[in-house]
Protein backbone atom coordinates (compact mmCIF):
# COMPACT_ATOMS: atom_id res chain seq x y z
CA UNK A 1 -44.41 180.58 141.82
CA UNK A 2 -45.59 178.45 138.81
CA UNK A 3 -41.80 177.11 138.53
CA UNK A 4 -42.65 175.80 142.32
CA UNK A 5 -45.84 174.58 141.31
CA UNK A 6 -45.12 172.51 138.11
CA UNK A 7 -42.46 170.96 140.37
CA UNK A 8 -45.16 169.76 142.98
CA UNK A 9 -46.87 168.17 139.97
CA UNK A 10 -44.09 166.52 138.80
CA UNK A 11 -42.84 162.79 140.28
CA UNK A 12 -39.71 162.43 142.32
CA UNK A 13 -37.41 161.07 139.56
CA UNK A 14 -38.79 163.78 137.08
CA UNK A 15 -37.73 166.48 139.72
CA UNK A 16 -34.20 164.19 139.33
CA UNK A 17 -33.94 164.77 135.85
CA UNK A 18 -35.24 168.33 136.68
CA UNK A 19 -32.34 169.08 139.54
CA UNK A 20 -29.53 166.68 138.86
CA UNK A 21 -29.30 166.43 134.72
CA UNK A 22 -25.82 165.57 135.18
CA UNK A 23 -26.21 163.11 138.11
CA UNK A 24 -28.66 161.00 136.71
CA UNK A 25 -27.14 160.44 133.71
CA UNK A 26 -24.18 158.85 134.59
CA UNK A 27 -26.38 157.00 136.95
CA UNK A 28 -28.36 155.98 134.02
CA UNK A 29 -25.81 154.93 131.81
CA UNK A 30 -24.03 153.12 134.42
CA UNK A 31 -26.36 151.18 137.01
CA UNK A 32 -29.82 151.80 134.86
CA UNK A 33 -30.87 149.07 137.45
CA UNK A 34 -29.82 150.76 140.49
CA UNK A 35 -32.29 154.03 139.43
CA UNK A 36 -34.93 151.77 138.93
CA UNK A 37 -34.82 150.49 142.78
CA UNK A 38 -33.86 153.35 144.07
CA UNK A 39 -37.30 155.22 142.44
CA UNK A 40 -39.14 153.57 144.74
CA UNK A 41 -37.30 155.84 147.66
CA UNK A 42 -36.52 158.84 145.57
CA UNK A 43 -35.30 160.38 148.87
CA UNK A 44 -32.46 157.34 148.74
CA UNK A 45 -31.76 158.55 144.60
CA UNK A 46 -31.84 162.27 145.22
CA UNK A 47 -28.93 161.74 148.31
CA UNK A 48 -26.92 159.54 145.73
CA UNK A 49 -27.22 162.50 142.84
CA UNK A 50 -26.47 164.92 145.38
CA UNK A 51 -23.26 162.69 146.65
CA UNK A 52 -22.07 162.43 143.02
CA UNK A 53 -22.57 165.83 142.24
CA UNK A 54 -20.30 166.57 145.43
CA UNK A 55 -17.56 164.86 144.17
CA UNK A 56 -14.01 166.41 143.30
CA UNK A 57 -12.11 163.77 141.66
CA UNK A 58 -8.42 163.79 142.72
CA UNK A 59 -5.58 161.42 140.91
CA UNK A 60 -4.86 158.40 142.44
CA UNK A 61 -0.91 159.50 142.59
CA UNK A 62 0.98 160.43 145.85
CA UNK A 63 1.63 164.18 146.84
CA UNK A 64 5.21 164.67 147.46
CA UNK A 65 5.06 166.48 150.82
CA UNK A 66 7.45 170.02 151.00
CA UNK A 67 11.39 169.93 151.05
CA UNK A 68 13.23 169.80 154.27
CA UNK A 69 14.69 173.47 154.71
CA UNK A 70 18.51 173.53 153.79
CA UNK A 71 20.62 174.18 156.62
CA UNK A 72 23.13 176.46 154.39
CA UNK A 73 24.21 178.25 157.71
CA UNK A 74 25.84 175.25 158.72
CA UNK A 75 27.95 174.92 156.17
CA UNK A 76 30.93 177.02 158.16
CA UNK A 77 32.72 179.07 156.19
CA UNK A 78 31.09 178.04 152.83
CA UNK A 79 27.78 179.75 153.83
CA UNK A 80 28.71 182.90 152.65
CA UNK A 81 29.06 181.33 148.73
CA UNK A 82 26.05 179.54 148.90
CA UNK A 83 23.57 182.10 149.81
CA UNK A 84 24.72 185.02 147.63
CA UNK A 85 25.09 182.18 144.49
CA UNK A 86 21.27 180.74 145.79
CA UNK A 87 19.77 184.18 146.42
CA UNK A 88 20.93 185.61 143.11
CA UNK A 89 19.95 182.80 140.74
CA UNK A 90 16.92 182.03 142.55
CA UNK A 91 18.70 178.44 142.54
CA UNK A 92 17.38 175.66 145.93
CA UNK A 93 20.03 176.19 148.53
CA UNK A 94 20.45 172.65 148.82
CA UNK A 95 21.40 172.01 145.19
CA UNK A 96 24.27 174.74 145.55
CA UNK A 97 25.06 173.64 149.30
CA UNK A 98 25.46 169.76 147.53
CA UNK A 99 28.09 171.75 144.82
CA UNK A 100 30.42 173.56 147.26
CA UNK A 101 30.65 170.39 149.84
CA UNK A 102 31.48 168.18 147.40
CA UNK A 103 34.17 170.25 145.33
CA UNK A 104 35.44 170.61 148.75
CA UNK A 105 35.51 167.08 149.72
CA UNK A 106 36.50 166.50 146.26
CA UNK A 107 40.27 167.59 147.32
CA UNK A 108 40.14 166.73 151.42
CA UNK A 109 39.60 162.98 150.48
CA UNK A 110 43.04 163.25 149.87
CA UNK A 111 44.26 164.87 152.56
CA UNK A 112 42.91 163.03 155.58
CA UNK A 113 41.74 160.15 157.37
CA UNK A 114 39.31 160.26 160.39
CA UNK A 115 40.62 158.31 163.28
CA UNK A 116 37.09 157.03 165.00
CA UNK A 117 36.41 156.54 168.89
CA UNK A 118 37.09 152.56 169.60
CA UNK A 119 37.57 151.63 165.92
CA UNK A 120 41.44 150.66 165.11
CA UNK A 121 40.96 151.71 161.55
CA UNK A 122 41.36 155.16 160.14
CA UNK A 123 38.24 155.79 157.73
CA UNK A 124 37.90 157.97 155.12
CA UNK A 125 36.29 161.72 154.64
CA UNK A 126 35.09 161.16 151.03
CA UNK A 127 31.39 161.54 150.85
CA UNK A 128 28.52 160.29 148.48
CA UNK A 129 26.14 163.31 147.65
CA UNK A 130 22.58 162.83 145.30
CA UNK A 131 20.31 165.29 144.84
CA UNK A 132 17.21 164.78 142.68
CA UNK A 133 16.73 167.86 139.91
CA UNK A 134 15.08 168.33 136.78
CA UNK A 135 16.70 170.12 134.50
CA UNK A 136 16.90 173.71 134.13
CA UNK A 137 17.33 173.80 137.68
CA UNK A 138 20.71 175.34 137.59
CA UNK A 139 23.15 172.86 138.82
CA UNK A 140 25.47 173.28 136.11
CA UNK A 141 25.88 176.91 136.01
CA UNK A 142 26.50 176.34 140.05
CA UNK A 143 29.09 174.03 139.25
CA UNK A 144 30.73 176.10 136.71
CA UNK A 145 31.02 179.43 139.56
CA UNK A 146 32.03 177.47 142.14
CA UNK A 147 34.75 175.52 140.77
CA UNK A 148 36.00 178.21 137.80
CA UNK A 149 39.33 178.59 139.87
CA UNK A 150 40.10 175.02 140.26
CA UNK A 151 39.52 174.97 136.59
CA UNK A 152 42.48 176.86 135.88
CA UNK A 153 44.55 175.77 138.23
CA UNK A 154 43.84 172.46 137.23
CA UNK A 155 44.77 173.14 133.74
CA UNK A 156 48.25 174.19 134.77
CA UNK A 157 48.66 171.27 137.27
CA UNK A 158 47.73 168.99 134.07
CA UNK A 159 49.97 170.63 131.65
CA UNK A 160 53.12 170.05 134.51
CA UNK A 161 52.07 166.46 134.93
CA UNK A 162 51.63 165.74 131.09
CA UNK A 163 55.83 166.46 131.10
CA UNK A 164 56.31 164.04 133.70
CA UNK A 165 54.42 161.75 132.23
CA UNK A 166 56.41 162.00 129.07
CA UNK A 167 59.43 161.45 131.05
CA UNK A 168 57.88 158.47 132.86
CA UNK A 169 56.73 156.95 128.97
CA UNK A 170 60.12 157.33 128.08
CA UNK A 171 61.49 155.72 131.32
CA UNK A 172 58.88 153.10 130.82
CA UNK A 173 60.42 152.06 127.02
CA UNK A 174 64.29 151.78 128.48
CA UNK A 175 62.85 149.55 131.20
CA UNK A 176 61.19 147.61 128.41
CA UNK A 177 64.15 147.24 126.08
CA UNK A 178 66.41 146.30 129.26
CA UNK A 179 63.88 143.58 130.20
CA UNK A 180 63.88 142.47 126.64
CA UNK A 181 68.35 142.73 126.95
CA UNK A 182 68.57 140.64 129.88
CA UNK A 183 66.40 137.80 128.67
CA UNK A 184 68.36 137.42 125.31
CA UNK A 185 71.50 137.34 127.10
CA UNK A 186 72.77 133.80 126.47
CA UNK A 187 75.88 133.71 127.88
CA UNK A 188 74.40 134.49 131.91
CA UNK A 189 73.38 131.83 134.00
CA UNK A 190 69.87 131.45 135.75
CA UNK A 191 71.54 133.40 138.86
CA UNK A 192 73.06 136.32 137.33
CA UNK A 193 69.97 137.32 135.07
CA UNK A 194 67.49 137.09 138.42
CA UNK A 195 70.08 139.41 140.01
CA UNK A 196 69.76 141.77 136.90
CA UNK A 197 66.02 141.44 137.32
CA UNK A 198 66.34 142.41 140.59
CA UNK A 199 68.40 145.36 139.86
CA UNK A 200 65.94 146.99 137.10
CA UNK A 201 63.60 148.68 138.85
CA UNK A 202 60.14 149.63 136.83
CA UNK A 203 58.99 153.02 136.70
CA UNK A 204 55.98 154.15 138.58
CA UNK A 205 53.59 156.80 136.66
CA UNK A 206 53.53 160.35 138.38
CA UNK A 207 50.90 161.33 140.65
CA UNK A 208 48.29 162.28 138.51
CA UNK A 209 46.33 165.81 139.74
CA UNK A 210 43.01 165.47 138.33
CA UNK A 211 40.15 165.70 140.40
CA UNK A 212 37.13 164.71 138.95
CA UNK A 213 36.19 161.55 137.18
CA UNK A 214 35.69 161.36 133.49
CA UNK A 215 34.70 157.88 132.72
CA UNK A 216 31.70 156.91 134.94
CA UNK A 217 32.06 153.12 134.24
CA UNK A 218 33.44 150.98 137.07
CA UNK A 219 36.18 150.32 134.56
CA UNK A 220 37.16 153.59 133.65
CA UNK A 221 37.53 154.17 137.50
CA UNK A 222 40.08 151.15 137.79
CA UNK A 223 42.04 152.83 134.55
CA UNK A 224 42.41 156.01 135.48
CA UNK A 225 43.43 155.22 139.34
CA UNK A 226 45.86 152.90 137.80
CA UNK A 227 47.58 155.36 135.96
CA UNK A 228 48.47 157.82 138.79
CA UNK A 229 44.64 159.16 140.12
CA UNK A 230 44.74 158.84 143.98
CA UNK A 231 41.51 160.68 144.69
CA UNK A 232 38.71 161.00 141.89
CA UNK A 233 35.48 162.97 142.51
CA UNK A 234 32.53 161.90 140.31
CA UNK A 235 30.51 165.08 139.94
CA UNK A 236 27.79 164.92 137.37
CA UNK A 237 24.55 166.78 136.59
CA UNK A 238 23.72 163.30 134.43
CA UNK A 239 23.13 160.90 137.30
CA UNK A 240 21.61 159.08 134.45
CA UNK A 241 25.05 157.93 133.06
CA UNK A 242 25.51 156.35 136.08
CA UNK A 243 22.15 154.92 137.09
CA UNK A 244 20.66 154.13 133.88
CA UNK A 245 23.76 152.61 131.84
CA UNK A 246 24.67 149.14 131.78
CA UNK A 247 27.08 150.05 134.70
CA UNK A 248 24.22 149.56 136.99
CA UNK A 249 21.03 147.93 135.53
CA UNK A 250 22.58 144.34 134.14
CA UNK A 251 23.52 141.63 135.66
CA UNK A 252 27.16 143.15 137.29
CA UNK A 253 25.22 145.64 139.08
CA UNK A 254 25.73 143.94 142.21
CA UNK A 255 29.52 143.80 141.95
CA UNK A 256 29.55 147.43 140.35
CA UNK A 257 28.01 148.83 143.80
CA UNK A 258 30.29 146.38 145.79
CA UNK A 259 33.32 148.05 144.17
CA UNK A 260 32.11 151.95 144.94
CA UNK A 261 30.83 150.83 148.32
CA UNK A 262 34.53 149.48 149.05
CA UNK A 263 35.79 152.84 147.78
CA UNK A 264 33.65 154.73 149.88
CA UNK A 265 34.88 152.42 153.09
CA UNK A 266 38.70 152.99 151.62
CA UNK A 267 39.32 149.31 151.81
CA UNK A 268 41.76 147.21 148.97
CA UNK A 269 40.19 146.91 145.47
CA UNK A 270 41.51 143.89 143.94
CA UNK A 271 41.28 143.43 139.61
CA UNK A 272 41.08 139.73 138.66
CA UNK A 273 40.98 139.79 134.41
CA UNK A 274 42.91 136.69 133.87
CA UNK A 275 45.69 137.46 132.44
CA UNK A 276 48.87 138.09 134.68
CA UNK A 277 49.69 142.05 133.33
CA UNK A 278 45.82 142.56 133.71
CA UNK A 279 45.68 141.62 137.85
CA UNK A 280 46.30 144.04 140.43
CA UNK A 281 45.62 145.55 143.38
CA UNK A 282 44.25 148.97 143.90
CA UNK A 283 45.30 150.21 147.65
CA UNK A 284 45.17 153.53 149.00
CA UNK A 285 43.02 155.88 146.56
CA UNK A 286 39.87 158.07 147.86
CA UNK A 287 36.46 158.21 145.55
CA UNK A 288 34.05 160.73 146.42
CA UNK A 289 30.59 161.75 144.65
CA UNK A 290 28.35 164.72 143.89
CA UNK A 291 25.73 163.41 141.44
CA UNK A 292 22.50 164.66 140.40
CA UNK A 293 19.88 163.38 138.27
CA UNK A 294 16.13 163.11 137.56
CA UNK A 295 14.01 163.00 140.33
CA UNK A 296 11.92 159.97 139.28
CA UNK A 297 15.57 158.07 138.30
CA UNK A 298 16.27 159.21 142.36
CA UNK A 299 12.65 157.74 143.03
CA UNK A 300 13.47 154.68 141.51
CA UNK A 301 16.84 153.92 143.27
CA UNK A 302 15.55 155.04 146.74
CA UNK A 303 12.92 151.99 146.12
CA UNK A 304 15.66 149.32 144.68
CA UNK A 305 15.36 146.82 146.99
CA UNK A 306 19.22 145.44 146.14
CA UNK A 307 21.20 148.81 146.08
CA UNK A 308 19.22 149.41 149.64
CA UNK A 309 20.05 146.49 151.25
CA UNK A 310 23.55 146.00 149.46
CA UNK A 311 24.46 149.55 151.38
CA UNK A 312 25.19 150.94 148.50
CA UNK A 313 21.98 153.77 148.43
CA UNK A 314 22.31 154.19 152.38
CA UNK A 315 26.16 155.59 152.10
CA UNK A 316 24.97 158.40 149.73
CA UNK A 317 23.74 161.69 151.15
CA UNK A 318 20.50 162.36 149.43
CA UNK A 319 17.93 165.33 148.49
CA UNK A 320 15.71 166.48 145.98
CA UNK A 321 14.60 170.13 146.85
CA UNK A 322 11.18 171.71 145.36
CA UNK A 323 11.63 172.78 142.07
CA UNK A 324 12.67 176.51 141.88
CA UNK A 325 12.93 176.63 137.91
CA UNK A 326 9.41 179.21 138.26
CA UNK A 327 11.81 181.70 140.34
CA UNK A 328 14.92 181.39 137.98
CA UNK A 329 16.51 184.99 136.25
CA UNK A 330 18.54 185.71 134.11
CA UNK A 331 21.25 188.59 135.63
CA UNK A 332 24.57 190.18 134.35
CA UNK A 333 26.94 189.71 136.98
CA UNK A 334 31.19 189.35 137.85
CA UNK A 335 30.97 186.95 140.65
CA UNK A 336 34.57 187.45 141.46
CA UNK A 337 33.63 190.93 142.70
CA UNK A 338 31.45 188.95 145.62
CA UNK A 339 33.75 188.50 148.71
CA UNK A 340 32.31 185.17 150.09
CA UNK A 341 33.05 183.76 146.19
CA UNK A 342 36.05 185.30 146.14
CA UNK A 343 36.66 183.49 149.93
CA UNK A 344 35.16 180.40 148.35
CA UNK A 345 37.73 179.73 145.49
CA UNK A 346 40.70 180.98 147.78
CA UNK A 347 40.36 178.40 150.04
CA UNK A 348 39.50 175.79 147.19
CA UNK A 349 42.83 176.66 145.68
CA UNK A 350 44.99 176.58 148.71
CA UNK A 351 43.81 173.22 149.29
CA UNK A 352 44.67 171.92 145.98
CA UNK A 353 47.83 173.18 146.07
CA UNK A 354 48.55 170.80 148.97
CA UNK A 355 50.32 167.66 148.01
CA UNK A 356 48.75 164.79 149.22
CA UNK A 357 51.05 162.56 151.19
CA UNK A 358 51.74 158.69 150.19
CA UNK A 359 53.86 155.85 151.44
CA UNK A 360 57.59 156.22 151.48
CA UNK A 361 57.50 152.99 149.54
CA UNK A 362 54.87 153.86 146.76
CA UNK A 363 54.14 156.85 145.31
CA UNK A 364 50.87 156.14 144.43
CA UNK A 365 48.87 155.15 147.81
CA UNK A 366 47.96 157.74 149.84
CA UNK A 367 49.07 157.71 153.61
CA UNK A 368 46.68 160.87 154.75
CA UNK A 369 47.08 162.32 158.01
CA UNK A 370 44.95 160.94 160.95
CA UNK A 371 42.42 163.27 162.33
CA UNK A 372 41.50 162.72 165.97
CA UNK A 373 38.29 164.08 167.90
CA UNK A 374 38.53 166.26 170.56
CA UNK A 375 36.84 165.13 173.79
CA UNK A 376 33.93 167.72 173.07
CA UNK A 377 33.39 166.54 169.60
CA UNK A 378 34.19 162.87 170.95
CA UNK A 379 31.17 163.33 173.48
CA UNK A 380 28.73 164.91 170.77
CA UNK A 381 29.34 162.57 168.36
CA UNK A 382 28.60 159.82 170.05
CA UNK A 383 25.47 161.19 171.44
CA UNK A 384 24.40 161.79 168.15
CA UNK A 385 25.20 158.37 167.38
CA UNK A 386 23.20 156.58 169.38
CA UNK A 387 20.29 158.88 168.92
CA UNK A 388 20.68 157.84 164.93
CA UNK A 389 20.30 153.66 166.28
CA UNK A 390 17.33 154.59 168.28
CA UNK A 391 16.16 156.18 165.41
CA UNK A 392 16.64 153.34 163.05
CA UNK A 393 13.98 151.19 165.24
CA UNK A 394 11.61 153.65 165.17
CA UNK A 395 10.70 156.96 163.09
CA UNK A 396 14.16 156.18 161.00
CA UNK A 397 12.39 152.89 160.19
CA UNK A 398 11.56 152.94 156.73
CA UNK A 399 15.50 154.24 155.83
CA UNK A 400 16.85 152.02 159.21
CA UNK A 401 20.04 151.44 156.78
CA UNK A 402 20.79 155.16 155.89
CA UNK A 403 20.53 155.87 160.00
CA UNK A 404 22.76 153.44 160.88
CA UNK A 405 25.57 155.19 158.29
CA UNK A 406 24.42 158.41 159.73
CA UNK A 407 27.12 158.47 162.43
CA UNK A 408 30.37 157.55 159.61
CA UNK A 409 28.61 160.08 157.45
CA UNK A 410 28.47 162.75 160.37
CA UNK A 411 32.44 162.32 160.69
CA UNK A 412 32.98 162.81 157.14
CA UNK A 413 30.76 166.40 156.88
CA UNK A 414 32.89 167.78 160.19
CA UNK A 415 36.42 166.26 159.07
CA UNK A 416 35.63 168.22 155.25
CA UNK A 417 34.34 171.24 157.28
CA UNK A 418 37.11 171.16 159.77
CA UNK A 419 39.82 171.20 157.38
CA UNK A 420 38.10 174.09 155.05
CA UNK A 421 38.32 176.21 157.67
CA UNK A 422 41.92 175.08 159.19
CA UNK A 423 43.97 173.44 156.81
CA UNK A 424 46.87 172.25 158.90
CA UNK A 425 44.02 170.83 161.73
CA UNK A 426 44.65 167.56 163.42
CA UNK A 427 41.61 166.92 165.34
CA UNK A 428 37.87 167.41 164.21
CA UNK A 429 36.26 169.97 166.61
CA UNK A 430 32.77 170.49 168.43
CA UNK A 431 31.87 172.92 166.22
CA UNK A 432 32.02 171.02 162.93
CA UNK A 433 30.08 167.96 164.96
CA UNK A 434 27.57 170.23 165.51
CA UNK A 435 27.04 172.07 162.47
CA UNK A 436 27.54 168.24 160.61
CA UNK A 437 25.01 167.19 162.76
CA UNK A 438 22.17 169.69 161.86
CA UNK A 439 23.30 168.83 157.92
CA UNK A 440 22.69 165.26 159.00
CA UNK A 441 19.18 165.96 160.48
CA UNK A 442 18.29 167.68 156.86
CA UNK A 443 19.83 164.57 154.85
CA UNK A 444 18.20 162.24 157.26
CA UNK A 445 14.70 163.89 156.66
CA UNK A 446 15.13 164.11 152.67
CA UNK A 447 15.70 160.28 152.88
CA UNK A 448 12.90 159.82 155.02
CA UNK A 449 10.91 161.76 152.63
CA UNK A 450 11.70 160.50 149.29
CA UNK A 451 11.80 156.65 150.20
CA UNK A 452 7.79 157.52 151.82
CA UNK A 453 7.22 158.99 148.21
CA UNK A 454 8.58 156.04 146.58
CA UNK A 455 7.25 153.34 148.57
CA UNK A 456 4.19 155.06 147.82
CA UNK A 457 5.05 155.11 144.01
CA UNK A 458 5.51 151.03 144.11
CA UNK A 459 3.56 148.32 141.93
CA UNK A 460 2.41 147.13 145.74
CA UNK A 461 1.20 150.39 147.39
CA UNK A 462 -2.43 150.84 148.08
CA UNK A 463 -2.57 154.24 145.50
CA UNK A 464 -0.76 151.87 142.86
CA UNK A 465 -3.69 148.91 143.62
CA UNK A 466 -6.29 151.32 143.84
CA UNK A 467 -5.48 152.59 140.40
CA UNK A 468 -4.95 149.50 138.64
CA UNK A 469 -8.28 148.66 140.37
CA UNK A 470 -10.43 151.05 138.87
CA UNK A 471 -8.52 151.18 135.70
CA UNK A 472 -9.21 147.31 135.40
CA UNK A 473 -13.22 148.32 136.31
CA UNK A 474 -13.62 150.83 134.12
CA UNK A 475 -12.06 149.11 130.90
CA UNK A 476 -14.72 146.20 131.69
CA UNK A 477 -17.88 148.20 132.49
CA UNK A 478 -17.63 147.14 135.56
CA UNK A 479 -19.81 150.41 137.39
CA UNK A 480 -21.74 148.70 139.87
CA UNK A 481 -19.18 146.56 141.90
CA UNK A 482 -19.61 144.26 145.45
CA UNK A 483 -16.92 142.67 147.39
CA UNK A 484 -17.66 139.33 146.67
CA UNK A 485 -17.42 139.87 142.93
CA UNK A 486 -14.10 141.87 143.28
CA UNK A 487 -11.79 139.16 145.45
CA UNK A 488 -13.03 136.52 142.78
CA UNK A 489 -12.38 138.71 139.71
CA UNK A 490 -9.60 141.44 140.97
CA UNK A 491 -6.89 142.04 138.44
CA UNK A 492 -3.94 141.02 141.00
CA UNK A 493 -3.82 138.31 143.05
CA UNK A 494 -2.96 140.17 146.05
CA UNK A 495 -5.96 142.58 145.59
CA UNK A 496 -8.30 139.50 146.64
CA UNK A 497 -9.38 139.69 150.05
CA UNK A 498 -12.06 140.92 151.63
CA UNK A 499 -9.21 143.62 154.02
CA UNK A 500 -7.40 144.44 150.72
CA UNK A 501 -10.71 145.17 148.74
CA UNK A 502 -12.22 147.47 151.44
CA UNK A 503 -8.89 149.22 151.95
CA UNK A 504 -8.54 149.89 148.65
CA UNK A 505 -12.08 150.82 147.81
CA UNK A 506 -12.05 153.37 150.70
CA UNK A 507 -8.86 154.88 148.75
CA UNK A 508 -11.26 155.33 145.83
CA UNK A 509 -13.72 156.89 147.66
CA UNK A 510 -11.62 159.40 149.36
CA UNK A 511 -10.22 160.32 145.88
CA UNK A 512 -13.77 160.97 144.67
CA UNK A 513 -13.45 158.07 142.45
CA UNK A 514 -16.45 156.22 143.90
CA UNK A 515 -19.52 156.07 146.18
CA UNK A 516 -20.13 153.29 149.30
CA UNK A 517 -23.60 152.24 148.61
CA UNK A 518 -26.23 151.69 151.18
CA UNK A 519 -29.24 149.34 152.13
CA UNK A 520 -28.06 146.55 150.36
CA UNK A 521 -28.47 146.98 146.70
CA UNK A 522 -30.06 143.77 144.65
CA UNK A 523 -26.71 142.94 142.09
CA UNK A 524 -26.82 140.02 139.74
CA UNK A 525 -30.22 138.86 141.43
CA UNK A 526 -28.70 138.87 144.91
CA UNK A 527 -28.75 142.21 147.98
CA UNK A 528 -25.19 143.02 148.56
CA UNK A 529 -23.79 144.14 151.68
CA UNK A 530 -21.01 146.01 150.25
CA UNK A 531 -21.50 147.14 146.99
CA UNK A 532 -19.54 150.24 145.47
CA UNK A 533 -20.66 152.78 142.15
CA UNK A 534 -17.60 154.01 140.35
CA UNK A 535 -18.12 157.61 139.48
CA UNK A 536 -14.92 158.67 137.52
């Protein structure tokens, strides 16, 4: 009762103070001359209090929305690994899906060619996978189950082709000292030592086994598929190697992704390095991918403008699942007692025990077989397709690129799934199109996904504006702001118009960073018809 009745003593902007302590003192400090026109209608100064007090400040950075759902079922025949390896390490299904599809496709990029509907050219089945993961996330222990076989075999594949390549060394010095014979012979004429040339045939290296890439510049690709790699797989859990080095950030960058994107398409590589022994051509080899790295370094490529519209970002196959390094555990388990692992590295090794197959007249250039469609998979595929180009003109928009690859890419998934599950296959069925094609919807969706997040991210994007905005306000004092004043005075150019300034202002206010104010507030001597208090 006497609380109530002091109050009704007391003037409207002492019941301010009173009610709203914290209110009116950042409304003091900040637009002293604001409170004093507003006292006159201390209704009008009590609704601004209450609207400050209301506010819940939120960060001017995007939220990435949730992860696509990993199709692991669709993986045929390496579903089995993935779940038990993803249920019992509390590991993202996509990050170990992205491991077994790629070991896979590591070794059947070797092995076959995909013969498309109304294209004359066989293409390739090697496939460009990027997943965005901190780490901790477990993709190296992932790696290390899945492939453990293939590790040992690989050992004793290397260990038989380090003896032929001793032989081949030693083959390689006689052909040099007969070269070096012929030439110092002084009593043949011009005719008789071309005919010896002719005669001495060079040794070619032995097909060299390995499998995955250890030398991630562009460079160290051209050396090792020069001496006897046909098919490389790149498989890092340090995308950063790759993306951060010099390889792609100076100013070769642009030929750098030319030369992988020409891998991925299978076409001739051609090495210019002026001198003579230093040319050559690279024909016939396979380079495949499975890459993951930070998220923001995934961010960051998604939103470079050059490897997007180079092609070189829309051939990959890209996701970066929700973090599951909360969930992780630690357990005590012999994964070879798991039948779907043990299934897993069975069929891994059978494959690499397959010789690829190269031209009768080189050794070293892969001839794969041609896999065909058959008229079910032929009739799906194209539906899919052309569902991918409308697509591209419409919700596919903003990753119109990565759509339009979405049909080669499609091939590729059912050619690898195709031959896991049939080695000796010759035609890509309707069941592979199909399960490729839900894997396709997921990949299609992560792209989506991430390049929204990082188009939001940008220097240009309204959250990036907004923020420099207010950051710009604040570090000048600038509290009590009007439109006028801000597309004369904005910190970037392109902030200044009267569209951009109310666009961007309404982004503060909806993050709590700032109140519209009404009935024209007197501002440097003059009412203003939009005028703005920021609160943070």
């Amino acid at each position: 009762m006497m609380q109530d009745a002091l109050k009704k003593e007391q003037s409207a902007a002492e019941l301010l103070a009173l009610d709203h302590k914290e209110a009116v003192s950042k409304l003091t400090s900040r637009a002293p001359e604001l409170v004093k026109q507003l006292q006159a209608t201390p209704g009008a100064l009590i609704e601004l209090a209450k609207q400050i007090e209301a506010l819940e400040p939120l960060p001017l950075v995007p939220e990435l929305p949730a992860e696509t759902p990993y199709p692991t079922e669709a993986l045929l025949g390496m579903d089995g690994a993935v779940f038990e390896i993803s249920d019992r390490l509390k590991v993202s299904p996509a990050l170990v899906g992205q491991c077994a599809l790629g070991l896979a496709n590591g070794i059947i990029q070797g092995l076959a060619d995909i013969v498309k509907p109304a294209n004359p050219n066989p293409k390739p089945t090697s496939l460009f996978l990027l997943a965005g993961a901190e780490s901790g996330e477990g993709k190296t222990l992932v790696d290390d189950i899945l492939s453990s076989r293939l590790h040992e075999l690989s050992i004793e594949k290397d260990l038989s082709y380090q003896a032929k390549r001793e032989d081949y060394e030693l083959c390689l010095k006689a052909y040099h000292c007969e070269v070096k014979k012929i030439e110092n012979q002084k009593e043949i004429d011009q005719a008789d030592r071309e005919q010896a040339f002719r005669e001495l045939a060079k040794p070619v290296p032995p097909m060299n086994p390995r499998l995955k890439a250890s030398d991630v510049t562009i460079e160290g690709l051209a050396r090792q598929y020069r001496e006897g790699c046909t098919r490389l797989s790149l498989m890092t859990d340090e995308g950063a190697l790759l993306f951060s080095n010099h390889a792609l950030q100076n100013e070769r960058r642009s030929a750098v992704m030319g030369r992988l994107c020409k891998l991925w398409d299978g076409g001739q590589w051609d090495i210019d390095r002026g001198a003579q022994e230093n040319n050559f051509s690279l024909i016939g080899r396979r380079l495949s991918t499975s890459i993951s790295t930070q998220p923001a370094i995934l961010r960051e490529i998604m939103g470079d403008s050059l490897a997007v519209n180079q092609g070189f970002i829309p051939r990959f196959l890209v996701a970066m699942p929700d973090s599951r390094i909360h969930e992780r555990q630690m357990i005590n388990i012999q994964w070879g007692s798991l039948p779907a692992i043990r299934e897993y590295w069975q069929k891994l090794s059978e494959l690499y025990d397959i010789t690829p197959t190269t031209r009768t007249d080189h050794p070293l250039i892969l001839n794969p077989r041609k896999l065909t469609l058959t008229a079910e998979a032929t009739r799906l595929y194209e539906a899919y397709g052309n569902q991918c180009f409308k697509k591209a003109a419409g919700q596919l928009a903003p990753v119109r690129a990565m759509a339009m690859k979405a049909e080669d890419n499609l091939l590729r998934i059912a050619a690898t799934l195709t031959l896991w599950n049939e080695h000796s296959a010759g035609a890509i069925n309707s069941e592979s199109v199909e399960a490729a094609a839900h894997l396709m919807d997921y990949y299609l969706t992560e792209g989506l996904r991430i390049a929204d997040f990082s188009s939001e991210l940008s220097d240009d994007s309204d959250l990036s504006m907004a923020a420099d905005l207010l950051k710009w306000a604040k570090a000048n004092g600038f509290y009590l702001v009007y439109s006028r004043m801000l597309t004369r005075c904005a910190p970037r150019r392109a902030m200044r118009t009267v569209k951009t300034i109310e666009k961007l202002m309404h982004t503060l206010i909806e993050h709590g960073q700032a109140v519209r104010l009404e009935d024209k507030p007197v501002i440097e001597g003059k009412p203003r018809k939009k005028a703005w208090l920021i609160t943070s």
